[in-house]
Protein backbone atom coordinates (compact mmCIF):
# COMPACT_ATOMS: atom_id res chain seq x y z
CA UNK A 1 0.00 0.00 0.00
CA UNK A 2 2.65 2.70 1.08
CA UNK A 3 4.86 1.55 -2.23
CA UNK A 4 1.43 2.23 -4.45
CA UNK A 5 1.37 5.40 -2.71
CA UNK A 6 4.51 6.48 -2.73
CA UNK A 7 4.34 5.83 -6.90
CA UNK A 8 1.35 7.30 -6.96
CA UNK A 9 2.95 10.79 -5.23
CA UNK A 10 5.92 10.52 -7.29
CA UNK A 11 3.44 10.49 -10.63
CA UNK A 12 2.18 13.24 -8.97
CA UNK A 13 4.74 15.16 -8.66
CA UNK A 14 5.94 14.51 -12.64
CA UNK A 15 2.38 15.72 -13.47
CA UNK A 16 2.98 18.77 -11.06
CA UNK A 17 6.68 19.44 -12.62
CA UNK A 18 4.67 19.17 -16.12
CA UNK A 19 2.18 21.44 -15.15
CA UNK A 20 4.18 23.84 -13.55
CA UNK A 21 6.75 24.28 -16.62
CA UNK A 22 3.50 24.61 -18.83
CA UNK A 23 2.59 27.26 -17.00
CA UNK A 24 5.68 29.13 -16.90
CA UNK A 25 6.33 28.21 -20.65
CA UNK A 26 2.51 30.18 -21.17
CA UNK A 27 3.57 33.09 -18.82
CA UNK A 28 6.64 33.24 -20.70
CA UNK A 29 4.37 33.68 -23.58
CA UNK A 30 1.82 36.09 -22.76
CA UNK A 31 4.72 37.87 -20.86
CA UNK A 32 6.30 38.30 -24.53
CA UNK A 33 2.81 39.11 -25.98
CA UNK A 34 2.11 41.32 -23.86
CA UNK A 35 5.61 43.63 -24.31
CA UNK A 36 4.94 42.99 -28.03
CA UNK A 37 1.68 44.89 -27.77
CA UNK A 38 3.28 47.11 -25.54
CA UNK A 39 5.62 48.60 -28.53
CA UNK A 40 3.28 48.45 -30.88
CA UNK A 41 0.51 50.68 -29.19
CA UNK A 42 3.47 52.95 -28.23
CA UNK A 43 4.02 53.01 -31.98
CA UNK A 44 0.79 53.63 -33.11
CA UNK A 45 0.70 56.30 -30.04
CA UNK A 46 3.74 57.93 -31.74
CA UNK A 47 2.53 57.27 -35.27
CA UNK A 48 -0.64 59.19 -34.49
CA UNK A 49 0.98 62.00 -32.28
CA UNK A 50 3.21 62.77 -35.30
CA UNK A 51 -0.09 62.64 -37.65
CA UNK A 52 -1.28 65.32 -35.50
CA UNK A 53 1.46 67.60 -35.34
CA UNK A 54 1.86 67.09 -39.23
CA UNK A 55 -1.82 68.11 -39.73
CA UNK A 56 -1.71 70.92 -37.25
CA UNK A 57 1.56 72.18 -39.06
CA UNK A 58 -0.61 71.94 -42.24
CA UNK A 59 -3.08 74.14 -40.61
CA UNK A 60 -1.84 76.70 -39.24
CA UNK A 61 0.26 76.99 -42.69
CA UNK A 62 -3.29 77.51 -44.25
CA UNK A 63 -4.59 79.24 -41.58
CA UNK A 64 -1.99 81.85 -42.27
CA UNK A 65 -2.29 82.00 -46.01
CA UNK A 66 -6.01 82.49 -45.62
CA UNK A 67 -5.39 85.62 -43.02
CA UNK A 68 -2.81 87.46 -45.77
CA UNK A 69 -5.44 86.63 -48.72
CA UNK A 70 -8.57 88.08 -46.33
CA UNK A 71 -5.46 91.07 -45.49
CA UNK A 72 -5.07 91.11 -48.98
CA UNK A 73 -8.99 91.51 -49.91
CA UNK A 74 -9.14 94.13 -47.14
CA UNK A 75 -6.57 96.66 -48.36
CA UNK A 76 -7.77 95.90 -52.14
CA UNK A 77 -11.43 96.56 -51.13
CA UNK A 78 -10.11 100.17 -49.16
CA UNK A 79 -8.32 101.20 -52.35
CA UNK A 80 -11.68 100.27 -54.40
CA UNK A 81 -13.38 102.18 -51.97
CA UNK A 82 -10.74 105.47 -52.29
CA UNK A 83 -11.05 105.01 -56.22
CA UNK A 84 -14.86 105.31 -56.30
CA UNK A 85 -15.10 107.84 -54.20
CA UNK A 86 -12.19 109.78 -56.04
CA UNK A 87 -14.77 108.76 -59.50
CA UNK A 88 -17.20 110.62 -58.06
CA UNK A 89 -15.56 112.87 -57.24
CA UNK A 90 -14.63 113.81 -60.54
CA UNK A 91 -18.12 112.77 -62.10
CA UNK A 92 -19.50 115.70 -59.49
CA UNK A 93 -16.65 117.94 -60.88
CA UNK A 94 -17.15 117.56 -64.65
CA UNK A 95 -21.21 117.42 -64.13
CA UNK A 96 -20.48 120.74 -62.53
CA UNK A 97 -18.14 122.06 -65.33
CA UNK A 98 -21.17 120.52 -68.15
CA UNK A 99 -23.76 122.65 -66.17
CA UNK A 100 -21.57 125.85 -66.22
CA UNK A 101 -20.98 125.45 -69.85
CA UNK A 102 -24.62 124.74 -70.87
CA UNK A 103 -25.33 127.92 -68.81
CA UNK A 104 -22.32 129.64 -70.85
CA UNK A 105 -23.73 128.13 -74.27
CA UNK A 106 -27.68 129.36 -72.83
CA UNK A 107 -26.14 132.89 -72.12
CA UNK A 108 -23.99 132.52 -75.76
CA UNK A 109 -26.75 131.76 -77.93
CA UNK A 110 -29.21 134.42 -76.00
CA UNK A 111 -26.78 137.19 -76.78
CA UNK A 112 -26.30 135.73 -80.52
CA UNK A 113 -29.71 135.86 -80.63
CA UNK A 114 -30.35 139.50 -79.86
């Protein structure tokens, strides 16, 4: 009885040695698994912290253009603005010169009539 025993402890113990390097040969594993997906979310991380720097580069590039061309459209709308009101201007002026010389013309052809 204590020899059946005794074999049946030591079988035990293989099966517990087999077990036990199993299980270390798994943790060993997922240990491994785990750092791989480790780097590789730390390179996606990096991957998408440089796609966002890129894009805000790209941005703020545009961002700029768009505040010369609105700069731009600003100063050429002002000197639109000055040039109209200098063609006004000048449309009052020569109006003003046409009346006076219709008047002079009038006052001409009175006197060449009498």
């Amino acid at each position: 009885q204590l020899h059946i025993t005794m074999s049946e402890k030591n079988e035990l113990a293989k099966s517990l040695e087999i077990v036990q390097n199993e299980l270390q040969v798994k943790e060993r594993e997922m240990k491994r698994e785990i750092s791989e997906y480790k780097d590789r979310l730390l390179q996606a991380e990096k991957e998408h912290r440089d796609h966002l720097t890129e894009a805000k580069r790209k941005n703020e590039v545009e961002i700029e253009a768009c505040h010369e061309k609105i700069s731009s459209l600003e100063h050429f709308i002002s000197s639109q603005k000055l040039e109209i009101e200098h063609l006004k201007s000048n449309k009052e002026q020569l109006n003003n010169s046409l009346k006076e010389a219709n008047q002079a013309l009038g006052e001409l052809l009175k006197n060449k009539v009498r």
